[in-house]
Protein backbone atom coordinates (compact mmCIF):
# COMPACT_ATOMS: atom_id res chain seq x y z
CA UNK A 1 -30.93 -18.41 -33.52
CA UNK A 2 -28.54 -16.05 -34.87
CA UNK A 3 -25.50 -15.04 -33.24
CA UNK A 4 -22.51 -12.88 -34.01
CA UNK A 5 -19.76 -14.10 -34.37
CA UNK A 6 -17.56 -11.91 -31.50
CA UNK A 7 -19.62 -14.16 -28.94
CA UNK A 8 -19.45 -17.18 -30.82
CA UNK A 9 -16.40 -18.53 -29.39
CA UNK A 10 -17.03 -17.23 -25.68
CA UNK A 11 -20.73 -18.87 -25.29
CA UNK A 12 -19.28 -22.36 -27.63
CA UNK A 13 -16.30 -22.39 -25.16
CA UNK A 14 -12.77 -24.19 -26.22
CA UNK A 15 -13.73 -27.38 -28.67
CA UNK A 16 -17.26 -26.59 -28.02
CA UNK A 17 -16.83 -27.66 -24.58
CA UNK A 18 -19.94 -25.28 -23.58
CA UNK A 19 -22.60 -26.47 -25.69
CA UNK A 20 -21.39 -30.04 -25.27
CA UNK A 21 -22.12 -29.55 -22.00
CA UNK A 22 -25.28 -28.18 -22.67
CA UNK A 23 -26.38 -30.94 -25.29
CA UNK A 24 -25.30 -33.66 -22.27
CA UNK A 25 -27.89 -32.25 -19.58
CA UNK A 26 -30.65 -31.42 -21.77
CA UNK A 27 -30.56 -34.02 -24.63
CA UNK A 28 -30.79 -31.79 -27.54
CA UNK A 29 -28.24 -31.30 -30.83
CA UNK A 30 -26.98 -27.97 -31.29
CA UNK A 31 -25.60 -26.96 -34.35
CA UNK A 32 -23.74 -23.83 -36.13
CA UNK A 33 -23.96 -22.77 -39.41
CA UNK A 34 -22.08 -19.23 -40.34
CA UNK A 35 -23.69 -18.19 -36.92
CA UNK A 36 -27.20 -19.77 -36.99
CA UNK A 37 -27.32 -21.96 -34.22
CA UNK A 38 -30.12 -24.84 -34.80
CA UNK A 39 -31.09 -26.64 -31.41
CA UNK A 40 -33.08 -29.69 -31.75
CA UNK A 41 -35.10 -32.07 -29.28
CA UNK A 42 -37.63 -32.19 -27.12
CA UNK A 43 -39.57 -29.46 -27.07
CA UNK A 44 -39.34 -28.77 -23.67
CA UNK A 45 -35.26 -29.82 -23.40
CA UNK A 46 -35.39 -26.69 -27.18
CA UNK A 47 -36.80 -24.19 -25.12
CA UNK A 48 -34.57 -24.71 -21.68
CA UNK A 49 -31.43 -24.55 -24.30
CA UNK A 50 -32.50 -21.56 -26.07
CA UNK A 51 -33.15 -19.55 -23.17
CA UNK A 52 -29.78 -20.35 -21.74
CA UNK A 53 -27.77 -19.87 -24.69
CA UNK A 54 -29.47 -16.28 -24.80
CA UNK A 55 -28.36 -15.60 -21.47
CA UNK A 56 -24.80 -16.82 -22.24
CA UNK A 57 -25.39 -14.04 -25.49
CA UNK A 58 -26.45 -11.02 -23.00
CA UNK A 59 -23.91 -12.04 -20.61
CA UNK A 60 -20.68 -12.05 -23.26
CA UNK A 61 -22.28 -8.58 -24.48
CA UNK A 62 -22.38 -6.83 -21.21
CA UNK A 63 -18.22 -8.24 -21.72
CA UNK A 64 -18.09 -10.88 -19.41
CA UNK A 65 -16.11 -13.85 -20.51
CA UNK A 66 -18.26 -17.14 -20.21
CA UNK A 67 -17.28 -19.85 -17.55
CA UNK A 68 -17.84 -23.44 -16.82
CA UNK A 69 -19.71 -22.24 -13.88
CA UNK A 70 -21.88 -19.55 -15.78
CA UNK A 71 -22.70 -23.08 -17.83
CA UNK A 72 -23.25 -25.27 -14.75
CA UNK A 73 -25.68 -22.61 -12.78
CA UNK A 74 -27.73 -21.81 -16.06
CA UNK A 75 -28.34 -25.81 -16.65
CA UNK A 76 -28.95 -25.97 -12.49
CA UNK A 77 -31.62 -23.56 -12.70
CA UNK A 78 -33.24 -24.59 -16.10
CA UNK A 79 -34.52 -27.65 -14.03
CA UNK A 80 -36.20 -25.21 -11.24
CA UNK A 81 -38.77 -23.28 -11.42
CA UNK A 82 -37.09 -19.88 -10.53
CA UNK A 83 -37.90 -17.20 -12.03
CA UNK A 84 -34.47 -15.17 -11.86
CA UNK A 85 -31.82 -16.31 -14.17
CA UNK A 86 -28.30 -15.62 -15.13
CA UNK A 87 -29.16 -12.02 -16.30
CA UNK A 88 -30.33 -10.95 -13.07
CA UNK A 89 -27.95 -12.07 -10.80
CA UNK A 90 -25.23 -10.60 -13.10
CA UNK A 91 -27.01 -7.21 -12.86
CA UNK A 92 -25.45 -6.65 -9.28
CA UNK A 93 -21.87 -5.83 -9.62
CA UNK A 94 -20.55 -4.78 -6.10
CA UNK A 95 -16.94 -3.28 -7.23
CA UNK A 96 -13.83 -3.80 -9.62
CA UNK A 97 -10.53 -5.36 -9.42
CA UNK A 98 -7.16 -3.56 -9.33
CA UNK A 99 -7.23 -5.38 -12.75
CA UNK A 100 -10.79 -4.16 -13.51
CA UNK A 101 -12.56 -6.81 -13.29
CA UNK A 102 -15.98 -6.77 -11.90
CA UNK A 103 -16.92 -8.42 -8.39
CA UNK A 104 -20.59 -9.92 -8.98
CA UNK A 105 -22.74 -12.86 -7.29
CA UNK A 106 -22.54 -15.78 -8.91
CA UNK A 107 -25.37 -17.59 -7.66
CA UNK A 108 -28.45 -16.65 -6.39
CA UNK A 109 -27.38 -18.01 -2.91
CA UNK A 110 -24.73 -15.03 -3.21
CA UNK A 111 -26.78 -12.40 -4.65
CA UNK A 112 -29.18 -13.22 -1.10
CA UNK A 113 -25.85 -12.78 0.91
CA UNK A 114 -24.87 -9.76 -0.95
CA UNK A 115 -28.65 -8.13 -0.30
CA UNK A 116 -28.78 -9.49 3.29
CA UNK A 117 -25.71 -8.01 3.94
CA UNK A 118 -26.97 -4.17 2.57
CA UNK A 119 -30.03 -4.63 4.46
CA UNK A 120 -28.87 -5.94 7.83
CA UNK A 121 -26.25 -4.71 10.50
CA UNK A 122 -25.34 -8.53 10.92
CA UNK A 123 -24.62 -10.50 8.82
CA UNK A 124 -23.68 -14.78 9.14
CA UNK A 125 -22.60 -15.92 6.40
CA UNK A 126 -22.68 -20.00 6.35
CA UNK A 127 -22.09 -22.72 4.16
CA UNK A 128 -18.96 -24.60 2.77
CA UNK A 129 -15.68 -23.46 1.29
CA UNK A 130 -15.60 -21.66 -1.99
CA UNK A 131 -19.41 -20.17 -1.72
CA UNK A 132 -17.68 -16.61 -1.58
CA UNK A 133 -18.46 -15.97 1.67
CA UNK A 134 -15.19 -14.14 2.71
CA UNK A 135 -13.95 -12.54 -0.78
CA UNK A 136 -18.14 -10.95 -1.45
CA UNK A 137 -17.62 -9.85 1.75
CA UNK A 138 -14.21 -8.25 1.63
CA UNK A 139 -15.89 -6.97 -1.67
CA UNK A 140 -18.77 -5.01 0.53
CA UNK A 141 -16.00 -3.57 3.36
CA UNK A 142 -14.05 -2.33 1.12
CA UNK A 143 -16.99 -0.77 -1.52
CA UNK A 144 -18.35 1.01 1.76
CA UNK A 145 -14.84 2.09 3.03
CA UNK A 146 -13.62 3.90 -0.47
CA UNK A 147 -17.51 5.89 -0.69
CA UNK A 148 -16.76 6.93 3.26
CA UNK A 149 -19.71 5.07 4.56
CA UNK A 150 -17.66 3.66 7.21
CA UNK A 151 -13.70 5.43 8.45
CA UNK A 152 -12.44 1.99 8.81
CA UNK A 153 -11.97 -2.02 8.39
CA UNK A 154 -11.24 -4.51 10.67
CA UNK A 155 -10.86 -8.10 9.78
CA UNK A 156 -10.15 -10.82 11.86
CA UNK A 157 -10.20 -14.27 12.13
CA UNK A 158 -9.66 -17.13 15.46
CA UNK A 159 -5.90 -18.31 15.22
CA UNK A 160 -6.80 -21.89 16.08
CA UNK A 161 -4.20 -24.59 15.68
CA UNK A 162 -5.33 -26.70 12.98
CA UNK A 163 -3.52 -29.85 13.62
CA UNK A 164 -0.02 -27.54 13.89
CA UNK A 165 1.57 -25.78 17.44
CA UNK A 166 2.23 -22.00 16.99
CA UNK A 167 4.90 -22.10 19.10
CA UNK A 168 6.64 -24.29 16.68
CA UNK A 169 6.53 -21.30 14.15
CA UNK A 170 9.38 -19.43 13.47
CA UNK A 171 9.52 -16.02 14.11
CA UNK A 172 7.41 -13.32 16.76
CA UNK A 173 4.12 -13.44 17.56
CA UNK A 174 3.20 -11.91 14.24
CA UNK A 175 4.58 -14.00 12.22
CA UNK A 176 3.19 -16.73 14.05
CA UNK A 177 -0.29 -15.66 13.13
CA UNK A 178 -0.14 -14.01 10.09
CA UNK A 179 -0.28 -17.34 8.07
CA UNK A 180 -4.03 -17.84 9.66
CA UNK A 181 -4.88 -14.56 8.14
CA UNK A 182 -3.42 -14.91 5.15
CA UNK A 183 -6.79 -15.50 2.69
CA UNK A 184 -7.62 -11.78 4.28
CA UNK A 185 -4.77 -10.04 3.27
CA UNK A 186 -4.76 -11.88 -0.48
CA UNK A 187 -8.53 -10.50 -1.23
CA UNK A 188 -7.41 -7.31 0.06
CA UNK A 189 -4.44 -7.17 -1.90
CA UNK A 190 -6.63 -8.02 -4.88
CA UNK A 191 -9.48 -5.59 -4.72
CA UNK A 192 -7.79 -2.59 -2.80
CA UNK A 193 -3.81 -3.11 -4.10
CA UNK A 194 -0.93 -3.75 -2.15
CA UNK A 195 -0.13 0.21 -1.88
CA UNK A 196 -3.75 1.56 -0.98
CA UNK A 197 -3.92 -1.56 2.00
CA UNK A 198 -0.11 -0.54 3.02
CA UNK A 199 -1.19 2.83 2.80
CA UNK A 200 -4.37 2.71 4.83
CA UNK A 201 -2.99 0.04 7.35
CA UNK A 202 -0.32 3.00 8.54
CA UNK A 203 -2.86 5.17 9.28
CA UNK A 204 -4.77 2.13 11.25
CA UNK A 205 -7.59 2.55 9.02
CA UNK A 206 -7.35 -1.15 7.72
CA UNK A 207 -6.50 -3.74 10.88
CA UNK A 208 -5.88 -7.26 10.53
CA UNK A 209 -5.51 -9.05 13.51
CA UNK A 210 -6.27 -12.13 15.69
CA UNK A 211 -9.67 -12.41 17.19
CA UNK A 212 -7.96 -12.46 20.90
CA UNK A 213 -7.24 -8.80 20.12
CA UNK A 214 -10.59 -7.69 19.77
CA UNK A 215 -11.08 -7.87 23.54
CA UNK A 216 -11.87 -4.65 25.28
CA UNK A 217 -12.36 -2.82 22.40
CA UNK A 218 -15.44 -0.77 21.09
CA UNK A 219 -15.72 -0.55 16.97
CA UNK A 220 -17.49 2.40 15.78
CA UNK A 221 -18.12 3.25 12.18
CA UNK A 222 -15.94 0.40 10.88
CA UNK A 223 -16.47 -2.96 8.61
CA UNK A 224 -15.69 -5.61 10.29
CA UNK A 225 -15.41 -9.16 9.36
CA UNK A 226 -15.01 -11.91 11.21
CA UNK A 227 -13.53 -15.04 9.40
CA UNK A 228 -13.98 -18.94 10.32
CA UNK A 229 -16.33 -18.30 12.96
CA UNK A 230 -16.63 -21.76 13.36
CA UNK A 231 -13.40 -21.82 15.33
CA UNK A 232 -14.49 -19.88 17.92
CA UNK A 233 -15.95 -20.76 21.59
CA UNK A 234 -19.40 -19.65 22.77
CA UNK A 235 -16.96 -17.06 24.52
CA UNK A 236 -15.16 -15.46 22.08
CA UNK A 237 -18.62 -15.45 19.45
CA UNK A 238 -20.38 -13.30 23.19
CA UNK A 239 -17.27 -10.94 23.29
CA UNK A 240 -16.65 -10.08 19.75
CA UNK A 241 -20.71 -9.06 19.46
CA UNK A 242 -20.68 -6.71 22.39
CA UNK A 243 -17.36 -4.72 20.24
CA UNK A 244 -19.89 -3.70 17.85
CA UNK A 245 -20.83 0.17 18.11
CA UNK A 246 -22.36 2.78 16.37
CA UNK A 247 -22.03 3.28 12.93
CA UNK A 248 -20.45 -0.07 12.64
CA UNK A 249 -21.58 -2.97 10.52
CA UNK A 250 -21.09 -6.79 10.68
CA UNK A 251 -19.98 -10.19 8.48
CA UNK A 252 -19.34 -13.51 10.23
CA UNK A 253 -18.44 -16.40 7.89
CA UNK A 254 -18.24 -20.04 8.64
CA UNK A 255 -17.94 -23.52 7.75
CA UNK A 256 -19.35 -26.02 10.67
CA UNK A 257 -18.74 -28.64 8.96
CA UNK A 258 -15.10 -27.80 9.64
CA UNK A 259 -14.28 -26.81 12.74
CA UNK A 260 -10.49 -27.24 13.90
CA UNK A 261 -11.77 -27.20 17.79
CA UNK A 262 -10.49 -29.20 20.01
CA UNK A 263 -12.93 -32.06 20.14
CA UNK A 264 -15.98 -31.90 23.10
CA UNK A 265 -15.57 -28.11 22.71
CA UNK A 266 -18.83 -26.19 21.41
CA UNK A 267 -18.49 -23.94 18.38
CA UNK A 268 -19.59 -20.34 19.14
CA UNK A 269 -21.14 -20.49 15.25
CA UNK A 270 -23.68 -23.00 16.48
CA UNK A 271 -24.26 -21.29 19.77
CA UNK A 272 -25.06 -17.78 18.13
CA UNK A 273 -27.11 -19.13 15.22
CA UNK A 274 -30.03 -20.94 18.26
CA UNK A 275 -29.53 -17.57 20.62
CA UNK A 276 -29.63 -14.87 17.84
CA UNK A 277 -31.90 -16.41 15.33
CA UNK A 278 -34.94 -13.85 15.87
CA UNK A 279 -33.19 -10.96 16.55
CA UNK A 280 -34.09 -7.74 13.76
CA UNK A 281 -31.16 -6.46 11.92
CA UNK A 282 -29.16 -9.84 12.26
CA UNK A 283 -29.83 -12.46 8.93
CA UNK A 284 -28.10 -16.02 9.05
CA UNK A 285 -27.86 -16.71 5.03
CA UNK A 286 -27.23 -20.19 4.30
CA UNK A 287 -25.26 -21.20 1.07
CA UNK A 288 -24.97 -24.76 0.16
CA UNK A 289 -22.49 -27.14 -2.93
CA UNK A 290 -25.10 -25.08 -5.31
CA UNK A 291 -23.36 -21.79 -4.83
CA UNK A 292 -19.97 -23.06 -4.74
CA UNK A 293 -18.24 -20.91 -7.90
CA UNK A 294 -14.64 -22.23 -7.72
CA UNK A 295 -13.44 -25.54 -10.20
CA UNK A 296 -16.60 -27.56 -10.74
CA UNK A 297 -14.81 -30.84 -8.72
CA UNK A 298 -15.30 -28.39 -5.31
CA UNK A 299 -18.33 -28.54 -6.29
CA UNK A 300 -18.54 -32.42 -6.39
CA UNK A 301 -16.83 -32.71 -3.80
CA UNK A 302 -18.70 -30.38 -1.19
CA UNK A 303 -22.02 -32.01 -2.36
CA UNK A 304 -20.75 -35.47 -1.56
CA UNK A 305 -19.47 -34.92 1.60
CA UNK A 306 -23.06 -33.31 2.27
CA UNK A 307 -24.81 -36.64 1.04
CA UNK A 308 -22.42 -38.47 3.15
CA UNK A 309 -23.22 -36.37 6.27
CA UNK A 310 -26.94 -36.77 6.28
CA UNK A 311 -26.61 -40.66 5.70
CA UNK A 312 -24.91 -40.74 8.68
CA UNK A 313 -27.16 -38.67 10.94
CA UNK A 314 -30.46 -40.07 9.75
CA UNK A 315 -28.39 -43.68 10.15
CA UNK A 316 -28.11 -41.79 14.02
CA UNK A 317 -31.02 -40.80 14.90
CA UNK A 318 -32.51 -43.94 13.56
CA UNK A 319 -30.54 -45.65 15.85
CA UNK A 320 -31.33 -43.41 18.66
CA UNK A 321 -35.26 -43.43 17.60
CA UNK A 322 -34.67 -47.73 17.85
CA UNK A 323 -33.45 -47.40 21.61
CA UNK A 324 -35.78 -45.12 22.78
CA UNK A 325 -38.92 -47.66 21.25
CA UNK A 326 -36.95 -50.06 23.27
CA UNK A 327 -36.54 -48.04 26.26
CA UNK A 328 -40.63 -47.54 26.19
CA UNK A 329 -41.55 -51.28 25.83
């Protein structure tokens, strides 16, 4: 394969960390010589490597700069059989930085939020932290607020108590809750600018408030997120769907696998994803360690705890399945 040698260095990585990486998960010997790059091995293992290294080529010539992660997914899906790579989930970009840089899915578990979310009114997104759920999302509200497809945003977000007392917190009420709504206000400030999002938050065209607010209210033709849904009661989940008006459109995120309710207390995520699971216009997208884009350790991470979570509810219901065979004898 010949490459030239402006991509060289992004798709090799620093110290050749990239096609290490590459030659560890497919057990084949890559090689450069004045920018012909000889791969070696299996056929099979040659052909996987090839077609990912020119995918990390179209990728640093569209002027992306090559990742860990851009590594990781490629090698994840060279084991699969699916048909859409690298290429085409990097096709989609939703907006740009203040800095210019480009807002695109990562995975293809994003790239099925990003479409659900163009497609439907409401949107859930679910899975664990650093999927993208909230930032992809800010991405959309504020893509659709700049080409006047919707006058406003509103993003909010339950101020539970996770393991701290707000009336410990210095300060008003405000201040009190603005640290549980801080991530909103950083991806704003990121995408929109601190002066546009000052700007627009005068005129009460961006609002970023506790979900308690919400009540009584009717939203028409605004964004509106709603942030660690997994913190809210059956309650709160009922009332903040019957805001929604005309014109408006919809993103719940959550976690529930971390849920800072008080314990015995049902999570309005759970409740809303067995009473509004058929419903047209509302999609429940599921995202899972696979689409998790921050340092590749999250990943690890994330993934273990999931392995560690299903031991322990098929050890359950084993249990349960044990005293029931009793119960019948």
């Amino acid at each position: 394969m010949q490459i030239d040698a402006e991509h060289m260095q992004n798709i090799f990585g620093n110290n050749d960390a990239y096609i290490r990486q590459i030659e560890n998960d497919l057990k084949v010997v890559i090689t450069d010589r004045n920018g012909e790059v000889r791969i070696s091995g299996e056929q099979t293992a040659v052909n996987k490597a090839a077609k990912l290294i020119n995918e990390l080529v179209e990728l640093s010539k569209r002027g992306n700069t090559i990742q860990e992660q851009n590594v990781s997914y490629g090698l994840e899906l060279s084991h699969t059989s699916q048909e859409e790579g690298l290429l085409e989930i990097d096709a989609d970009c939703i907006c740009h930085t203040m800095m210019g840089k480009p807002i695109k899915p990562k995975t293809l578990g994003q790239k099925e939020y990003i479409d659900a979310i163009r497609k439907n009114m409401i949107v859930f997104g679910l899975g664990p932290a650093g999927t993208g759920k909230t930032y992809l999302g800010m991405a959309m509200a504020i893509t659709a607020f700049k080409n006047h497809e919707v006058e406003r945003i509103i993003l909010t977000r339950p101020a539970i108590e996770a393991g701290e007392k707000l009336g410990f917190l210095p300060g008003d009420l405000q201040s009190k809750v603005d640290p549980y709504l801080r991530p909103l206000y950083d991806a704003l400030y990121q995408i929109m600018g601190a002066e546009s999002f000052q700007r627009n938050t005068e005129k009460g065209l961006i609002e970023v408030a506790p979900l308690a607010y919400m009540r009584g209210r009717t939203l028409d033709n605004a964004y509106i997120i709603l942030d660690e849904a997994q913190n809210t009661t059956p309650a709160q989940m009922k009332m903040f769907l019957t805001r929604i008006g005309f014109g408006s459109k919809v993103i719940i995120t959550g976690d529930s696998t971390q849920k800072d309710l008080a314990v015995g207390t049902q999570s309005g995520l759970d409740v809303a994803e067995k009473v509004l699971a058929k419903i047209d216009d509302i999609a429940f997208v599921r995202m899972t360690s696979r689409d998790v884009v921050r340092h590749p350790l999250v990943q690890k991470i994330v993934k273990a705890y999931e392995d560690y979570e299903t031991k322990v509810n098929n050890r359950t219901n084993s249990k349960k399945g044990g005293n029931a065979r009793l119960r019948t004898r």
